[in-house]
Protein backbone atom coordinates (compact mmCIF):
# COMPACT_ATOMS: atom_id res chain seq x y z
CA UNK A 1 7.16 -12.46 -75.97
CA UNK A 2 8.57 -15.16 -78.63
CA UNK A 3 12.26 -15.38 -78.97
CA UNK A 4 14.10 -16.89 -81.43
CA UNK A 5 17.55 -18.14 -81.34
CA UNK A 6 19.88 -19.53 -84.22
CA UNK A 7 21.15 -22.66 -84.41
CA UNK A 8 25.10 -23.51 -84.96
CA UNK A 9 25.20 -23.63 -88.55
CA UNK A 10 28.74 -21.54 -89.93
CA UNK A 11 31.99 -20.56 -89.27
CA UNK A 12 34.04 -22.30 -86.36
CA UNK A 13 30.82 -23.95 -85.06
CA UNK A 14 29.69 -25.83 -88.42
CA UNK A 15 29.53 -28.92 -86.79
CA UNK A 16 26.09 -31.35 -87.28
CA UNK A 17 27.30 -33.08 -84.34
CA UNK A 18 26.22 -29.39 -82.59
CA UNK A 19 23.14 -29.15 -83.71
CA UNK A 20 21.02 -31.43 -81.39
CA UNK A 21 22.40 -31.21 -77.82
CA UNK A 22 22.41 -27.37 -78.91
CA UNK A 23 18.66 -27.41 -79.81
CA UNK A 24 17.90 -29.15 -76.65
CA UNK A 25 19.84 -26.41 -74.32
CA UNK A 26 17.59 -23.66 -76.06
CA UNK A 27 14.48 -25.10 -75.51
CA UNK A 28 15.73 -25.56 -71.94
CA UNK A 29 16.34 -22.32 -71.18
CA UNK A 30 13.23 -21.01 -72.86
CA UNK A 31 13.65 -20.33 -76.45
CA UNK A 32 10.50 -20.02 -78.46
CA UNK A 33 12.09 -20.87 -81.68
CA UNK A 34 15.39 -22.23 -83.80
CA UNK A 35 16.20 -20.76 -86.97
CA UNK A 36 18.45 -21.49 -89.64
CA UNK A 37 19.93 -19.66 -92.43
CA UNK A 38 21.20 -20.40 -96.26
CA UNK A 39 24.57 -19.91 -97.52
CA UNK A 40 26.29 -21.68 -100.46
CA UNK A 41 29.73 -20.25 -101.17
CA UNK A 42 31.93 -17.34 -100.93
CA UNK A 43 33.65 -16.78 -104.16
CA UNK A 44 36.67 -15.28 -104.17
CA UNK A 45 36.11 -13.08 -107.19
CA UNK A 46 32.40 -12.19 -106.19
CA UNK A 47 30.43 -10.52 -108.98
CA UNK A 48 28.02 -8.95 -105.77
CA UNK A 49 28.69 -7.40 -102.34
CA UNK A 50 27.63 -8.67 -99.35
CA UNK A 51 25.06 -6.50 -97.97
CA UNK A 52 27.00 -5.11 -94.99
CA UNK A 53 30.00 -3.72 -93.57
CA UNK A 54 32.84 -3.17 -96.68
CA UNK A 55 30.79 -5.50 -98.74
CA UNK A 56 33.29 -8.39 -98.31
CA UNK A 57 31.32 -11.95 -96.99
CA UNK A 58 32.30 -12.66 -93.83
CA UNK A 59 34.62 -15.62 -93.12
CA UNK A 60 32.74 -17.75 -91.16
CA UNK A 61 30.52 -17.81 -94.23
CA UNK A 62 33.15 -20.08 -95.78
CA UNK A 63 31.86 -22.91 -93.61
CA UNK A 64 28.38 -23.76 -93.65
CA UNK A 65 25.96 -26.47 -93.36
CA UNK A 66 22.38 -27.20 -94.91
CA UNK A 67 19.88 -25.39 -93.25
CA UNK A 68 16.74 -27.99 -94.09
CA UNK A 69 19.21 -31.11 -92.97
CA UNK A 70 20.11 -29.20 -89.73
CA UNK A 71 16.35 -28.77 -89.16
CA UNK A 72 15.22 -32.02 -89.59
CA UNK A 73 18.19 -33.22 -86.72
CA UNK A 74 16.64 -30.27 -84.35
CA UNK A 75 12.80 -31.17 -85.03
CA UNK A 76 14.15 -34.85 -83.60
CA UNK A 77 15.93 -33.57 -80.50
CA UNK A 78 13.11 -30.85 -79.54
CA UNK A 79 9.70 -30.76 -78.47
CA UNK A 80 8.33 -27.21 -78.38
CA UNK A 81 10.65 -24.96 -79.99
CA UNK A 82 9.34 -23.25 -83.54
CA UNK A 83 11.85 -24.45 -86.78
CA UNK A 84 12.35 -21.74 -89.36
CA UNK A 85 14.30 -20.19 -91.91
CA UNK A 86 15.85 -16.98 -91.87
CA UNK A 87 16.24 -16.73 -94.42
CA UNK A 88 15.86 -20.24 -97.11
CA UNK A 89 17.03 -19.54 -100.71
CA UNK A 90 13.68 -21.09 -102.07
CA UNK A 91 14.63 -20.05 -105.81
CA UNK A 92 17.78 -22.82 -105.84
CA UNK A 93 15.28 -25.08 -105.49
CA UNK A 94 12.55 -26.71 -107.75
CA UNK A 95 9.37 -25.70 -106.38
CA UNK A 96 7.71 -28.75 -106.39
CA UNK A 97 10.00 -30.39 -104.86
CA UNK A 98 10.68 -27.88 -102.20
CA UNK A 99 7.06 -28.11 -101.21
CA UNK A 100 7.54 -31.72 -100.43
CA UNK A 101 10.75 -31.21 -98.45
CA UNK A 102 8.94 -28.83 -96.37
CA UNK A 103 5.70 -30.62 -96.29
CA UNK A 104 8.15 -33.53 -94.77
CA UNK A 105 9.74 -31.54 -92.47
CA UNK A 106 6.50 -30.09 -90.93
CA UNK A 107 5.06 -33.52 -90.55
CA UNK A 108 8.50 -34.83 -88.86
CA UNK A 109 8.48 -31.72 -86.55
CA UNK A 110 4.59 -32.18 -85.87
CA UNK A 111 3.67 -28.72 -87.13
CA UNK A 112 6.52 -26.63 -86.04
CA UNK A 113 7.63 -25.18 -89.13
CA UNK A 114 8.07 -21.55 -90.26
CA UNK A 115 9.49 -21.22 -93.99
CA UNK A 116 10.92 -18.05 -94.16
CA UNK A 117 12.10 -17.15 -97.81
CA UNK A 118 15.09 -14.70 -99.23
CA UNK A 119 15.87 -13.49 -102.65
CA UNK A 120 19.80 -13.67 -101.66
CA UNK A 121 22.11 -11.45 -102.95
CA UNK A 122 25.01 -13.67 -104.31
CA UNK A 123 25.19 -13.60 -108.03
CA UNK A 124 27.32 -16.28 -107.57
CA UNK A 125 25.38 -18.51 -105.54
CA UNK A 126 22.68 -18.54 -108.63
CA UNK A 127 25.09 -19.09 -111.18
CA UNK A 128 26.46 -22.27 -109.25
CA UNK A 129 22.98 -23.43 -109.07
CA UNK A 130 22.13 -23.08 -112.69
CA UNK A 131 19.10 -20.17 -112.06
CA UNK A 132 18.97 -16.68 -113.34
CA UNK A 133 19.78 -13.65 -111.46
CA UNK A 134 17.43 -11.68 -113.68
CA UNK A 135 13.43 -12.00 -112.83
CA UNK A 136 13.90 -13.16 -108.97
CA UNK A 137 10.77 -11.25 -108.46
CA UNK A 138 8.62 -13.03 -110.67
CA UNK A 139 9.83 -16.57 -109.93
CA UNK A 140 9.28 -16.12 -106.35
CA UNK A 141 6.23 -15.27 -106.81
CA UNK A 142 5.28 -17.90 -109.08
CA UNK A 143 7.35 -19.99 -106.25
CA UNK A 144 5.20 -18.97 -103.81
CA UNK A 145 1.91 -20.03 -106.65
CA UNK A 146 3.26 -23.63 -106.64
CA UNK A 147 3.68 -24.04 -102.76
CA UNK A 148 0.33 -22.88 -101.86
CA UNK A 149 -1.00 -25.26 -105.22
CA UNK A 150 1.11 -28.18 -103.44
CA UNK A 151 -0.14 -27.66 -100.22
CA UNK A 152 -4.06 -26.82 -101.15
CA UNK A 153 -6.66 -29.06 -99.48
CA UNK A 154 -7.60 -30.91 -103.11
CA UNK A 155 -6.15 -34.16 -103.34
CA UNK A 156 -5.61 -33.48 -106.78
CA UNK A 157 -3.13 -30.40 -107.63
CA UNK A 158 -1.70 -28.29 -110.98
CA UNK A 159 -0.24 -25.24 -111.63
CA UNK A 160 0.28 -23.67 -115.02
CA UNK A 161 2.56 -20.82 -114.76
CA UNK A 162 5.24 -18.80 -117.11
CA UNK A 163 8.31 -20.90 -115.43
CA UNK A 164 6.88 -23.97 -114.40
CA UNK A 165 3.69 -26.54 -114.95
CA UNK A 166 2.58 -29.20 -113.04
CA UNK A 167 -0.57 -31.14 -114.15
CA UNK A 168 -2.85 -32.40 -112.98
CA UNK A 169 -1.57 -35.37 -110.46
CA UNK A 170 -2.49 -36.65 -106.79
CA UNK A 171 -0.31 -35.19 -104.20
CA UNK A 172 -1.80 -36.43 -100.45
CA UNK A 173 1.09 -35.33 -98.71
CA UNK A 174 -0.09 -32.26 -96.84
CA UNK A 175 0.99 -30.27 -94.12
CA UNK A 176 0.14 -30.32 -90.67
CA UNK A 177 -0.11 -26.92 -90.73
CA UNK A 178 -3.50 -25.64 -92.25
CA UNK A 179 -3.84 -24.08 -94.74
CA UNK A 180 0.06 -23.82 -94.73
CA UNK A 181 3.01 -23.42 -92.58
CA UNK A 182 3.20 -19.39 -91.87
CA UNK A 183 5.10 -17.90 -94.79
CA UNK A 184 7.73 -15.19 -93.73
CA UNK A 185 9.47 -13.00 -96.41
CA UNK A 186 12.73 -11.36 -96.06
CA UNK A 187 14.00 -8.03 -98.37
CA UNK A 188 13.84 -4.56 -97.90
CA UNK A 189 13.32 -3.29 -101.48
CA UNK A 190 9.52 -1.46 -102.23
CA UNK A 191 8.66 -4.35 -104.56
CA UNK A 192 9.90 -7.00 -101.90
CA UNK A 193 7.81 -5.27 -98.66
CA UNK A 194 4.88 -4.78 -100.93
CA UNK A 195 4.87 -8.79 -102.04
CA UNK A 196 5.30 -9.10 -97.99
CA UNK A 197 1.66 -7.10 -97.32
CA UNK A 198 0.26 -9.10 -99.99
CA UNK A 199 0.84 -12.95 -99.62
CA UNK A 200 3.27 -13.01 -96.60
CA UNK A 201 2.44 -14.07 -92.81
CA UNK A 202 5.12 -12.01 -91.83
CA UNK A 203 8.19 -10.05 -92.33
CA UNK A 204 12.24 -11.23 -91.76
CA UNK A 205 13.80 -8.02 -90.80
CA UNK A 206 17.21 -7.70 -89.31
CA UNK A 207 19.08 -5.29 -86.91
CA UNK A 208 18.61 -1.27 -88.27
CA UNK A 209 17.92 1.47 -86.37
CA UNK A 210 14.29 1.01 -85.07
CA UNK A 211 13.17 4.15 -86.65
CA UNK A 212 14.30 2.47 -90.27
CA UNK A 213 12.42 -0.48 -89.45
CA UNK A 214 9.24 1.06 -88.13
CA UNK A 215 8.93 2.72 -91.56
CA UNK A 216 9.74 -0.38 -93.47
CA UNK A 217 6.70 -1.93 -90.73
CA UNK A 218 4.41 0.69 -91.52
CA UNK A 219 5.01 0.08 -95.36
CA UNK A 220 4.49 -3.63 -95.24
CA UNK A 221 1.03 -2.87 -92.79
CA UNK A 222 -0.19 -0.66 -95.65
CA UNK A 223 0.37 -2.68 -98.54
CA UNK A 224 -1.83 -5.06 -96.20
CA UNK A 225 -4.80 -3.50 -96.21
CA UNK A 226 -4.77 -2.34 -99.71
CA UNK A 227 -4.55 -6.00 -100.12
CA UNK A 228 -7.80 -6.45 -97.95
CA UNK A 229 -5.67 -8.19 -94.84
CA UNK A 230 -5.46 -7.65 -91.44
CA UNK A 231 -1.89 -5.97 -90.55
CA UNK A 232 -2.16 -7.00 -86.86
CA UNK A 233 -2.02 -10.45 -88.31
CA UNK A 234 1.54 -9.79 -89.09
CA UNK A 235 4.59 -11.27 -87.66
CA UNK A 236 7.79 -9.46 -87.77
CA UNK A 237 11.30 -11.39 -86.92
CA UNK A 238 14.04 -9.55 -86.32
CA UNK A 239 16.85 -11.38 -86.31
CA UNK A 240 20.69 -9.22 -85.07
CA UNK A 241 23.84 -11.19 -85.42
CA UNK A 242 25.97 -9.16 -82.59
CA UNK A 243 29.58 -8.97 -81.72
CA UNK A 244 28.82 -8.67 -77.49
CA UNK A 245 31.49 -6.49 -75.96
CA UNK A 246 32.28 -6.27 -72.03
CA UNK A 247 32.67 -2.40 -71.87
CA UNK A 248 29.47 0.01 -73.79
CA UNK A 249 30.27 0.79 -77.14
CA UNK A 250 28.82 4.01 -79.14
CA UNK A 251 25.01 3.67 -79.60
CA UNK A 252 25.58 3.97 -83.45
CA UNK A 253 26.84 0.14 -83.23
CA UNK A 254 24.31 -1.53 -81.42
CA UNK A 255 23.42 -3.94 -82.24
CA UNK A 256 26.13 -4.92 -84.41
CA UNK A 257 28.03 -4.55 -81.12
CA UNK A 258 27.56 -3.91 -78.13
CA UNK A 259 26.72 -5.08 -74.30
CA UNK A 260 24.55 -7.74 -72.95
CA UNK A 261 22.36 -4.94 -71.83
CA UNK A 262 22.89 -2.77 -74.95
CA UNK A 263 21.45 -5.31 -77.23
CA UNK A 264 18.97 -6.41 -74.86
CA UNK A 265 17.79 -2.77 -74.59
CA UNK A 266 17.64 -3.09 -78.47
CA UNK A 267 15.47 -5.27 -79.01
CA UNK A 268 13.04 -4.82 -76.06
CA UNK A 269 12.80 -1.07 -77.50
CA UNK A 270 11.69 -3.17 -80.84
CA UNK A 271 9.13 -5.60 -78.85
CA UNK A 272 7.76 -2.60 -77.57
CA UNK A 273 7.54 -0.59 -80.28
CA UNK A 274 7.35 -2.89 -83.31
CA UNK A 275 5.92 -6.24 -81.86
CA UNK A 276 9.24 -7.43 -83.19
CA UNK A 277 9.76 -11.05 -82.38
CA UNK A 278 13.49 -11.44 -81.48
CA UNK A 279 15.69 -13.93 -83.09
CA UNK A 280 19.37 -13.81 -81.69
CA UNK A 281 22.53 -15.21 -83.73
CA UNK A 282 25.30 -16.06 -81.58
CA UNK A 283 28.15 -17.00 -84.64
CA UNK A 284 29.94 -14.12 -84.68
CA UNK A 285 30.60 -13.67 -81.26
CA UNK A 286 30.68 -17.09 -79.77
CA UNK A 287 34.30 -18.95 -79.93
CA UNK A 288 32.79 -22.20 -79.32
CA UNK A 289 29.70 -24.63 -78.04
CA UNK A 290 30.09 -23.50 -74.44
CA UNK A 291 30.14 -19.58 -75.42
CA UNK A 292 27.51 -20.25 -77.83
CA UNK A 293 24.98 -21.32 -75.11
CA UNK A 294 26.36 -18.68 -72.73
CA UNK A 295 25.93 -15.99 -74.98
CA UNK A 296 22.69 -17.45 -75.65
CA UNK A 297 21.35 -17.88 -72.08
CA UNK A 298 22.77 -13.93 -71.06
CA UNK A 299 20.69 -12.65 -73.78
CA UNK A 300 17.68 -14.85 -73.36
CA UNK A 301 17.60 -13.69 -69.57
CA UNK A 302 18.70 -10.27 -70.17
CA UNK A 303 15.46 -9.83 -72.60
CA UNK A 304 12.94 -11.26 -70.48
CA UNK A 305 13.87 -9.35 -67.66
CA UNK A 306 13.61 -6.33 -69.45
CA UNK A 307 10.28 -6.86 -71.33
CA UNK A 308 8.63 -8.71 -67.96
């Protein structure tokens, strides 16, 4: 079983100086993986909600450090571990340049890289950034066009596209990752799990009921093999961002709350069911370094022992 664990990136723990002896401990204790997500402001008169809860942002959102910089400090203090992105706001970003930052960062890690890619859900965010709200669909997938032009074997790349062009030029920076780093996509829309089954190497979910996210599973599998791919081939990441409790709380909660043991039950019932591969998130609960690890280590073990 792969498991995943967040790095500190937010709230009270957006601190580089974290980052490093933190990536260290999790590869120590076992972690498969570090992850990293993408947040640009809060706005105090948002024009969306946030995606959970009352729809406010949450406050340690006000605080939060560059997820590609953070990687780059882990890939130097680790050895093993996976680096990915749950999820990386690829549309703020030019795509040919993007493909060269993450080219970079999977040669500096030595082929450890995951890019896992999100539409967001701040209009906000895009307005700060200068990109439209309208058409996210399209531009991601065009996005997704340039990358895999980038990254192609030919010495020589292009793309000609609606949004973008990029003639004909020499681009020898490649990946070590052949023919790409895995490509996860997040989203839970039709359109979104569809362009998952199509082009994706795997799915970012995040912590539903496991009945919800078996059916959103089975819909990305199908759109799979209509595509002519293999849906075994398919990773799914399912990343929960708990609130761990000392007494049970009401199974309705878990695994926004709940219990070492509650949420470890989760997400074993997910490994078994789904082949989920578990990604913990530590922020919300963890008042600082030492409970970050702590919480960290009590579900790592917890998990293990339970899907042994």
């Amino acid at each position: 079983m792969h498991i995943g664990l967040s790095l500190p990136q937010y709230g009270r723990l957006a601190d580089p100086r974290l980052c490093a002896p933190v990536a260290t401990a999790a590869e120590k204790i076992g972690y498969d993986s570090l992850w990293v997500g993408d947040r640009l402001l809060v706005a105090t008169e948002p024009q969306s909600r946030y995606p959970g809860g009352d729809g406010t942002a949450p406050a340690e959102h006000r605080s939060f450090l560059d997820p590609l910089t953070l990687l780059t400090v882990a890939a130097g203090a680790t050895r093993h571990a996976r680096l990915g992105t749950s999820t990386l706001n690829a549309l703020w970003h030019p795509p040919a340049l993007l493909a060269r930052t993450l080219t970079t960062l999977d040669l500096v890690s030595g082929g450890r890289l995951d890019v896992g890619i999100g539409l967001g859900w701040s209009k906000d965010e895009y307005q700060a950034v200068g990109v439209p709200w309208e058409g996210r669909g399209a531009r991601l997938e065009e996005t997704l066009d340039v990358l895999e032009s980038v990254w192609s074997e030919g010495e020589v790349v292009s793309h000609r596209g609606r949004l973008w062009t990029v003639p004909p030029s020499v681009v020898r920076a490649k990946p070590v990752q052949r023919p790409k780093p895995p490509l996860l996509l997040g989203g839970f829309g039709p359109e979104s799990l569809a362009r998952v089954g199509r082009r994706a190497d795997g799915w970012l979910g995040v912590g539903l009921p496991v009945p919800v996210l078996e059916h959103m599973w089975q819909t990305v599998r199908r759109h799979a093999v209509d595509a002519g791919r293999d849906p075994d081939a398919l990773r799914l990441v399912l990343r929960i961002n708990p609130v761990v409790t000392v007494d049970p709380v009401p199974q309705e909660q878990v695994p926004r709350r709940g219990t070492v043991d509650q949420l470890a039950a989760y997400l074993a019932t997910a490994v078994r069911t789904l082949g989920a591969e578990p990604l913990i998130d530590p922020h919300f609960t963890a008042q600082d370094p030492d409970g970050y690890l702590d919480t960290a280590l009590a579900l790592h073990d917890r998990l293990r022992h339970r899907t042994d």
